[in-house]
Protein backbone atom coordinates (compact mmCIF):
# COMPACT_ATOMS: atom_id res chain seq x y z
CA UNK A 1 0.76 6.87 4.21
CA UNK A 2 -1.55 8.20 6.57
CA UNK A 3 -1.74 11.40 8.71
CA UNK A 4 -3.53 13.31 11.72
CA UNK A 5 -3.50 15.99 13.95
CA UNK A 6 -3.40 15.22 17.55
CA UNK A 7 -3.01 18.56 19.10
CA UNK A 8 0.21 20.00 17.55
CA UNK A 9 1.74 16.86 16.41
CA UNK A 10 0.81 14.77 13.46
CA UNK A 11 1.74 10.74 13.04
CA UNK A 12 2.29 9.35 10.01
CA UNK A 13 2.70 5.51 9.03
CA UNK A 14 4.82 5.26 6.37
CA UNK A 15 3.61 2.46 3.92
CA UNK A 16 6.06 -0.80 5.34
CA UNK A 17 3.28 -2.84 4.56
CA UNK A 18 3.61 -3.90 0.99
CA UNK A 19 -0.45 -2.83 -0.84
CA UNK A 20 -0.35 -7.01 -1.89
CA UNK A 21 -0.07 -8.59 1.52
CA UNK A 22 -2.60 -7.08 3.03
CA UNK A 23 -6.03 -6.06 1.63
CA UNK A 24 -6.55 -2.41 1.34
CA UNK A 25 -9.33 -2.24 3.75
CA UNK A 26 -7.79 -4.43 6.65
CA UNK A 27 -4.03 -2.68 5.88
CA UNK A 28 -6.11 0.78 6.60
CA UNK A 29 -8.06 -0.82 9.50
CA UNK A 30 -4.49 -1.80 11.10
CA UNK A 31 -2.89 1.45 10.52
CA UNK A 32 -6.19 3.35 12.25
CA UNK A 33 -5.99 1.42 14.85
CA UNK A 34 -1.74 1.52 15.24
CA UNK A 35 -2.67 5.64 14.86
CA UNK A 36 -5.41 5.78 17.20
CA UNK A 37 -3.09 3.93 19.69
CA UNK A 38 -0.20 6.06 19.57
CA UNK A 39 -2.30 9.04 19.45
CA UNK A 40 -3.43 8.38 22.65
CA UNK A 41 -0.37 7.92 24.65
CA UNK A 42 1.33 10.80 22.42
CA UNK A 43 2.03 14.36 24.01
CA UNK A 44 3.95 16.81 21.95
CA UNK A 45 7.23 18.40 23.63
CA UNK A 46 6.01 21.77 25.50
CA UNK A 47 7.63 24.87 23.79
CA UNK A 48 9.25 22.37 20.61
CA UNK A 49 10.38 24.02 17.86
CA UNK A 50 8.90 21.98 14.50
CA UNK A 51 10.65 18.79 14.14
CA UNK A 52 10.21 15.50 12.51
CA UNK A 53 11.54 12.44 13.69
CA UNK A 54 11.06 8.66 11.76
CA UNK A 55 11.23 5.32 14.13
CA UNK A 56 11.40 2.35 13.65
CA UNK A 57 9.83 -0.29 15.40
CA UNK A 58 10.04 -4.08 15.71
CA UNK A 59 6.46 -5.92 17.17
CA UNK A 60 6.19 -9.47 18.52
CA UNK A 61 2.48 -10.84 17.71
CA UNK A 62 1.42 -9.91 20.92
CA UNK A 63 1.85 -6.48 19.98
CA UNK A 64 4.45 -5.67 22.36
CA UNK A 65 7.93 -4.16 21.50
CA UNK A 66 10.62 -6.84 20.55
CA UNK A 67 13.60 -4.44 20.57
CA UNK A 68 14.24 -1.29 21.51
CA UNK A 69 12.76 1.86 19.42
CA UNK A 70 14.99 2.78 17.14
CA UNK A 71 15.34 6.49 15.60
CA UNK A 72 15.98 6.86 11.97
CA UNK A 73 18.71 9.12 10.34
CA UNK A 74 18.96 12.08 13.43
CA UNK A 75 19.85 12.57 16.49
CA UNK A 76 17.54 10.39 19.15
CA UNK A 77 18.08 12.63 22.24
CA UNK A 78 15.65 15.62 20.46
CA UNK A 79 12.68 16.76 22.30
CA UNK A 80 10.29 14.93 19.87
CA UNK A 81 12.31 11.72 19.16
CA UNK A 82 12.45 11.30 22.90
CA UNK A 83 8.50 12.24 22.83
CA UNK A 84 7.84 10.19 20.21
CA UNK A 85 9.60 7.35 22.23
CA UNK A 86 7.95 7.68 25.38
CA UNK A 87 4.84 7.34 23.49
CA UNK A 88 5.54 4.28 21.71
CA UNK A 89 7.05 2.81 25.00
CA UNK A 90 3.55 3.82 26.95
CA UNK A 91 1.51 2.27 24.61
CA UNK A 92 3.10 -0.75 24.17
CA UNK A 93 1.52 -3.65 24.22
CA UNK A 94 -0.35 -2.71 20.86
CA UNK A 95 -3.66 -4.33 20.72
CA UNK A 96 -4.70 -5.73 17.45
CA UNK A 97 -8.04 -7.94 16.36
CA UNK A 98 -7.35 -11.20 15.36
CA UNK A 99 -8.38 -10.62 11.37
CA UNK A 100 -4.57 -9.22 11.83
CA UNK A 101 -2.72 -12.00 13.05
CA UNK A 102 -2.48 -14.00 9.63
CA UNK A 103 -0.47 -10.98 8.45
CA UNK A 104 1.98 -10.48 11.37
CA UNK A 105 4.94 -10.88 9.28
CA UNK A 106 3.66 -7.46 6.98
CA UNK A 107 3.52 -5.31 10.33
CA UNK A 108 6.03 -6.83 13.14
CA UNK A 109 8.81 -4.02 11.36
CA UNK A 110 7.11 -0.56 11.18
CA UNK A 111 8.74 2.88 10.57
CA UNK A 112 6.64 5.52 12.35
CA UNK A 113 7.04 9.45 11.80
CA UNK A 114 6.00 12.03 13.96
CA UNK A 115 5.94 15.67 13.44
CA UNK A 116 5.16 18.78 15.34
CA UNK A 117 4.48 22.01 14.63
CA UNK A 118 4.19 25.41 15.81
């Protein structure tokens, strides 16, 4: 799992990709780059109490969506899960080097939390 601070939200990438398809360093490569990604099309709710919201997402190999974003066990029409959507939404298509495309079938499902705090 990984985690970071982008202004008052952190991301984390819960570990969908199993530790023996993918070799540490390249499943950490992909995940910094997924994180850097998101982090740059994410902006935390304005005046958002904390909340944490999971998604899941579905990828094609082109790194674009291939399904809608799905939200995970709450409500989806929350400040941050609609936040949280947005940003996956404005970031999509996902960009990805091609040392990643032999393992497409490890990341084309992804569950993605984000949290933010006051």
């Amino acid at each position: 799992m990984i985690r970071f601070v982008p202004a008052l939200a952190s991301l984390i990438l819960l570990g969908s990709i199993p530790a023996q398809a993918m070799a540490f360093e390249h499943r950490d490569a992909f995940l910094r780059s997924l994180r850097d990604q998101i982090s740059r099309c994410y902006m935390a709710p304005i005046g958002a109490s904390s909340a944490r919201v999971r998604l899941e997402i579905r990828l094609r190999r082109d790194g674009s969506l291939a399904g809608p974003v799905k939200v995970i066990g709450q409500a989806p029409d929350t400040a941050t899960a609609k936040a949280a959507i947005r940003s996956i939404q404005r970031c999509s298509p996902f960009q990805f080097g091609a040392e990643f495309r032999s393992s497409y079938d490890q990341w084309k499902r992804l569950q993605i939390e984000f949290e933010t705090s006051q």
